[in-house]
Protein backbone atom coordinates (compact mmCIF):
# COMPACT_ATOMS: atom_id res chain seq x y z
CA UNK A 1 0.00 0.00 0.00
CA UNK A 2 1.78 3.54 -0.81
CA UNK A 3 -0.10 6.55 -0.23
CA UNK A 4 1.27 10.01 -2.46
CA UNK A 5 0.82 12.98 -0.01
CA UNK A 6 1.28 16.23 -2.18
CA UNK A 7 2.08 19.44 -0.16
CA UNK A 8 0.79 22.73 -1.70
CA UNK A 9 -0.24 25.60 0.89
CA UNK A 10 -1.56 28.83 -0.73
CA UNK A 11 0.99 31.43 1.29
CA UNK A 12 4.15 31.17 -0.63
CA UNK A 13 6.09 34.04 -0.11
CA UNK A 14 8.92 34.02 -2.67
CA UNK A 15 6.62 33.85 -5.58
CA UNK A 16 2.67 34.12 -4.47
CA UNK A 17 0.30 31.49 -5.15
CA UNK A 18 3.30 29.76 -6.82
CA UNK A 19 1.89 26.21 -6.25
CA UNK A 20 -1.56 27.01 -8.80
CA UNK A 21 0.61 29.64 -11.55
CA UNK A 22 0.47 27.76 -14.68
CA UNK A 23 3.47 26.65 -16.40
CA UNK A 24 3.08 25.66 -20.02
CA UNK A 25 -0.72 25.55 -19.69
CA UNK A 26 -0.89 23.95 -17.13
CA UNK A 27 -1.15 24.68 -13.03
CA UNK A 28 1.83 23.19 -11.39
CA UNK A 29 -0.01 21.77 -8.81
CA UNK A 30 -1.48 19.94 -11.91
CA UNK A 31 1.95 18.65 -13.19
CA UNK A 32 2.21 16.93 -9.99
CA UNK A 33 -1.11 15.42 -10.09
CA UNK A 34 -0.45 13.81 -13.72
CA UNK A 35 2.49 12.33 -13.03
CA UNK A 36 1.19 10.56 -9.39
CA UNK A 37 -2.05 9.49 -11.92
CA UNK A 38 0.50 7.52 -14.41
CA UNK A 39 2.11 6.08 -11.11
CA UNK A 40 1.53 2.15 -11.21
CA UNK A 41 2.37 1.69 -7.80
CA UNK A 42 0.69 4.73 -5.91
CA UNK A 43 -2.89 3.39 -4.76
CA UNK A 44 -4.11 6.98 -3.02
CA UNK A 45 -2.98 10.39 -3.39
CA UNK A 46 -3.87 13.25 -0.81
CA UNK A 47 -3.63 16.81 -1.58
CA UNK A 48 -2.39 18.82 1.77
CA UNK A 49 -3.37 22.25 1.63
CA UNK A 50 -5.12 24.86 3.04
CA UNK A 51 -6.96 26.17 0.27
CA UNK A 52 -10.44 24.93 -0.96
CA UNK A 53 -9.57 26.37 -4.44
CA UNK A 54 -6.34 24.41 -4.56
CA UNK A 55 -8.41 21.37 -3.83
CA UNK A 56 -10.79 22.44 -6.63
CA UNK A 57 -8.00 23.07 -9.14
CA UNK A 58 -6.13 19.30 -8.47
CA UNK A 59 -9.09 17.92 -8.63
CA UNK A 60 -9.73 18.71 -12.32
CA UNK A 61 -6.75 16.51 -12.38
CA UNK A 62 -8.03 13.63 -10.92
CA UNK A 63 -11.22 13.50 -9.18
CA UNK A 64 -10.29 10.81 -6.77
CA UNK A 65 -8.01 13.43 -5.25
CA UNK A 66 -8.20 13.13 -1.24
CA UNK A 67 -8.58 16.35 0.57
CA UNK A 68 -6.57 16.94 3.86
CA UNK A 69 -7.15 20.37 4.79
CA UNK A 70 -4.64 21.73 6.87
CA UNK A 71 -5.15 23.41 10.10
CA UNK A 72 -4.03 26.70 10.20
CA UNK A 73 -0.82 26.47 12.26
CA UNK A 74 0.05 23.92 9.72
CA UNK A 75 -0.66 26.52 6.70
CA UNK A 76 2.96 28.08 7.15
CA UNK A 77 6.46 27.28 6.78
CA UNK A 78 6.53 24.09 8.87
CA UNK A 79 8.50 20.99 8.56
CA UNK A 80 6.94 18.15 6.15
CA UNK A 81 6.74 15.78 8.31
CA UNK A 82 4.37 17.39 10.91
CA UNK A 83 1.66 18.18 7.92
CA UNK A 84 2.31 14.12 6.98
CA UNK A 85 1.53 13.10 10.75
CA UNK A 86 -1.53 15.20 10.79
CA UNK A 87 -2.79 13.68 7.25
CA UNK A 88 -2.02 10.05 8.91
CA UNK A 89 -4.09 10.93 11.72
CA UNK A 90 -7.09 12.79 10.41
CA UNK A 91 -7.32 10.45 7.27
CA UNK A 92 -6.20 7.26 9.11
CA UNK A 93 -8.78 5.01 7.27
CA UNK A 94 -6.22 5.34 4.28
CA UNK A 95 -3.45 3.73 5.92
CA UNK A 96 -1.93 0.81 6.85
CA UNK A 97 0.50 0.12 9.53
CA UNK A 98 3.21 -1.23 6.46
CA UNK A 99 2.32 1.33 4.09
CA UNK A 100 4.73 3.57 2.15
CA UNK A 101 4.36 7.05 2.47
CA UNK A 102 5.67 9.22 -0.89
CA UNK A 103 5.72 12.80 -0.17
CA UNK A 104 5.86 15.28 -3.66
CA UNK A 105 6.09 18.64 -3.70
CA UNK A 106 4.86 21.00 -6.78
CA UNK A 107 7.77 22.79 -7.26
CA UNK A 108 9.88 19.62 -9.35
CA UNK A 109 7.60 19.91 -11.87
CA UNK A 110 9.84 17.60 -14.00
CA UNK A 111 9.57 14.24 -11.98
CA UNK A 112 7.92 11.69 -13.39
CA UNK A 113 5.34 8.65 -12.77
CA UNK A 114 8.64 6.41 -13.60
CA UNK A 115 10.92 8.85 -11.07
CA UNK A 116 8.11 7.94 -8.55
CA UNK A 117 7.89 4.19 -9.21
CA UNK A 118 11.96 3.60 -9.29
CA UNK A 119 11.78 5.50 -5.83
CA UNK A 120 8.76 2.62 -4.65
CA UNK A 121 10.14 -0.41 -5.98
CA UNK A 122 13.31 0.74 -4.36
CA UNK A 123 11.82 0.83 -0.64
CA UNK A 124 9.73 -2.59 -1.57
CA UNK A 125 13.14 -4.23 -2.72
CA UNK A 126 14.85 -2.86 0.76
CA UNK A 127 12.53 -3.89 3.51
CA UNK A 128 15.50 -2.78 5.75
CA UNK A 129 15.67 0.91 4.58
CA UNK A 130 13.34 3.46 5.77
CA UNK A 131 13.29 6.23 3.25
CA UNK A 132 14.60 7.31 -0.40
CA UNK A 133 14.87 10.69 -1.56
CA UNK A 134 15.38 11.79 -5.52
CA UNK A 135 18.53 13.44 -5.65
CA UNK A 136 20.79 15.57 -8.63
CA UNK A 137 24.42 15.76 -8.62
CA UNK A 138 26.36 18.30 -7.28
CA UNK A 139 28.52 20.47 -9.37
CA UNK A 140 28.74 23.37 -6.32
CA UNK A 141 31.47 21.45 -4.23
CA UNK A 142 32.04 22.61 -0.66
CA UNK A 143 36.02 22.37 -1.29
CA UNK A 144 35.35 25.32 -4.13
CA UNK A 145 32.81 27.30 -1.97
CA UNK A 146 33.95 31.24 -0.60
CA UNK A 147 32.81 31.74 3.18
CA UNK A 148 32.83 35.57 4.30
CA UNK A 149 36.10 35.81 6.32
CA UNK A 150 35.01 37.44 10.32
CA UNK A 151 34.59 41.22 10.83
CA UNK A 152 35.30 41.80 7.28
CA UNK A 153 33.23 43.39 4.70
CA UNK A 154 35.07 42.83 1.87
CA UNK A 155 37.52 40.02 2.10
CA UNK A 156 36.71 35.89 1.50
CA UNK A 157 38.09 32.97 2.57
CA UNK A 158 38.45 29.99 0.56
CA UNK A 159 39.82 26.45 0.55
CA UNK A 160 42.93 25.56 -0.75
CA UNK A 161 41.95 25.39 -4.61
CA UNK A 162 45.27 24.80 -6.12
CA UNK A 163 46.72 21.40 -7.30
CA UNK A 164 44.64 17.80 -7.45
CA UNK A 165 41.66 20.30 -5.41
CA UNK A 166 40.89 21.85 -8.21
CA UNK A 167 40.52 19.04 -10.59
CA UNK A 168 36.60 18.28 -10.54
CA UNK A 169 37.62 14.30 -11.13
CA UNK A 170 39.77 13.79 -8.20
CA UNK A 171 36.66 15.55 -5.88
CA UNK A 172 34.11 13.15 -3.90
CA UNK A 173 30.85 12.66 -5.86
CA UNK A 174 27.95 13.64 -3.99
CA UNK A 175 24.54 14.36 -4.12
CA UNK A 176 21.15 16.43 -2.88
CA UNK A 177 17.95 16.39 -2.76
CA UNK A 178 16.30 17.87 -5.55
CA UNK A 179 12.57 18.25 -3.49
CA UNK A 180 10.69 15.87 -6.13
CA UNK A 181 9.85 13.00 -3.75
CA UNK A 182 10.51 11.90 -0.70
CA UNK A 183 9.44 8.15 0.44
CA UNK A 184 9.55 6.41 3.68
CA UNK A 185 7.76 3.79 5.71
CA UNK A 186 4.64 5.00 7.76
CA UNK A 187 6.01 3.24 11.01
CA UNK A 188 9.33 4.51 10.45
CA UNK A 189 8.05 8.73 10.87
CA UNK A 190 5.71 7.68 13.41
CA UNK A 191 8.41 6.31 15.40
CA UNK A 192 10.94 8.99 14.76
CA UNK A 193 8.90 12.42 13.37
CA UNK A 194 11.92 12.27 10.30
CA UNK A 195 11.06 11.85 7.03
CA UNK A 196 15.00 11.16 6.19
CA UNK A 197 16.69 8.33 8.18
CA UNK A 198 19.96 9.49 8.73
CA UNK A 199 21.30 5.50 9.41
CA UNK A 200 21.49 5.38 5.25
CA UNK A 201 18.94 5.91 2.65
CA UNK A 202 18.66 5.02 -1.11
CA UNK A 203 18.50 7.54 -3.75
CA UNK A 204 17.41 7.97 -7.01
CA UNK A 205 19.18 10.00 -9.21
CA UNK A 206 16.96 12.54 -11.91
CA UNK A 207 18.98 15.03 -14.42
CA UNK A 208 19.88 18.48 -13.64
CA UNK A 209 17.16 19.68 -16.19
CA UNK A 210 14.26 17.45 -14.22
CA UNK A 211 15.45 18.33 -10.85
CA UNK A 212 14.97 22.40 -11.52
CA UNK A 213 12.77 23.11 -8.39
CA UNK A 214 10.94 26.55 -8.70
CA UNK A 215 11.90 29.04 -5.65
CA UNK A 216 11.28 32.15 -7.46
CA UNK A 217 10.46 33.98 -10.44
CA UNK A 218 13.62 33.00 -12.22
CA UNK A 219 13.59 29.44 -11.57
CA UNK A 220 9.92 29.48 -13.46
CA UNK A 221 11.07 31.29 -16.35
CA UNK A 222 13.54 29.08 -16.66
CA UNK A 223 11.14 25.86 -17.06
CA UNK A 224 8.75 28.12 -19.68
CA UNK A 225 11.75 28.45 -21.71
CA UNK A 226 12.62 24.68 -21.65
CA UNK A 227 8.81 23.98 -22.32
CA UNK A 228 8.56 26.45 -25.26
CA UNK A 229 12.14 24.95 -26.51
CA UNK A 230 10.85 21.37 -26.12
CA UNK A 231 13.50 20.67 -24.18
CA UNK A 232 11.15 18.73 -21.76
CA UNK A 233 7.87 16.68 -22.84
CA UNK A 234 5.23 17.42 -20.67
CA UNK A 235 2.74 15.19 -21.86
């Protein structure tokens, strides 16, 4: 049993009412929707919000949509796992003690049902692991990075980035999350209120052009212009 929580308040602050702005035609709430609807492996999905119209817009989407409405000190910038908790518990009738929990957010509008189904048959296939979390590569390394140096306004520090350093190859590979979908076990966050088990988790790794996730203004131009280019299919 896995159960697709989508989190879309209504009081974004960077860009307002960023979760329902259309991109390419379509709401990006709604790009969300479609790709959980292709899923072959997600048997429910709940819409968390706080907005009736949000509701109303997913649901043109898929009218099996389930509606947890979020109480109001859940309708600001809170961790995810506390809104999941309160969906378990007010919508409990939609969950089983083994199910899998998939949390997706709006703003990766480029995952897909097949990024969300690698990421489930991942957790079914590793009864051991609690979570997995799509990821990109990092090209930003820490050993490149500037910090501010102290009581200065105008001078940097940096680490050593002559020699073998500054050679990308010989660098550690590593990875973050790129905010399209989070899974873990239902038992697991009840146990521990984490979404992320720190112990080890598996990943699954989406391009740099599917992992853009929309903070601002920019960020959504950005996927209009790879829509309009056909860069990405969004059928």
């Amino acid at each position: 049993m896995t159960v697709a929580i989508i989190t879309a308040r209504s009081g974004s602050k960077g860009l307002p009412h960023k979760n329902v702005r259309e991109l390419g035609g379509i709401p990006l709430l709604g790009w969300t929707i479609k790709a959980l609807s292709k899923s072959k492996l997600v048997n429910n999905t709940i819409l968390s919000t706080d907005s009736d119209e949000y509701f109303e817009i997913g649901s043109k989407f898929n009218n099996e949509l389930i509606y947890h409405k979020r109480p109001s000190p859940l309708a600001e910038d809170v961790p995810s796992e506390l809104v999941i908790l309160d969906a378990i518990k007010t919508l409990k009738e939609y969950f089983k003690n083994e199910s899998l929990i998939t949390l997706v957010q709006p703003t990766t509008p480029f995952i897909t049902h097949k990024d969300i189904d690698i990421c489930i048959n991942k957790m079914i296939n590793n009864p051991n692991v609690n979570s997995c979390v799509t990821v990109r590569s990092v090209s930003e390394y820490p050993e490149w990075q500037f910090t501010k140096k102290e009581n200065s306004k105008d001078i940097y520090m940096s680490g050593n980035l002559s020699g073998e350093i500054s050679v990308r190859q010989n660098l550690k590979e590593r990875w973050i999350p790129n905010g399209g979908a989070y899974i873990m076990r239902k038992d697991f966050l009840q146990k521990t209120n984490k979404v992320i088990d720190d112990q080890g988790i598996l990943i699954h790794e989406m391009s740099k052009l599917q992992s853009i996730d929309i903070d601002d203004i920019e960020d959504f131009n950005i996927c209009e212009a790879l829509i309009k280019s056909n860069f990405v299919n969004y059928e």
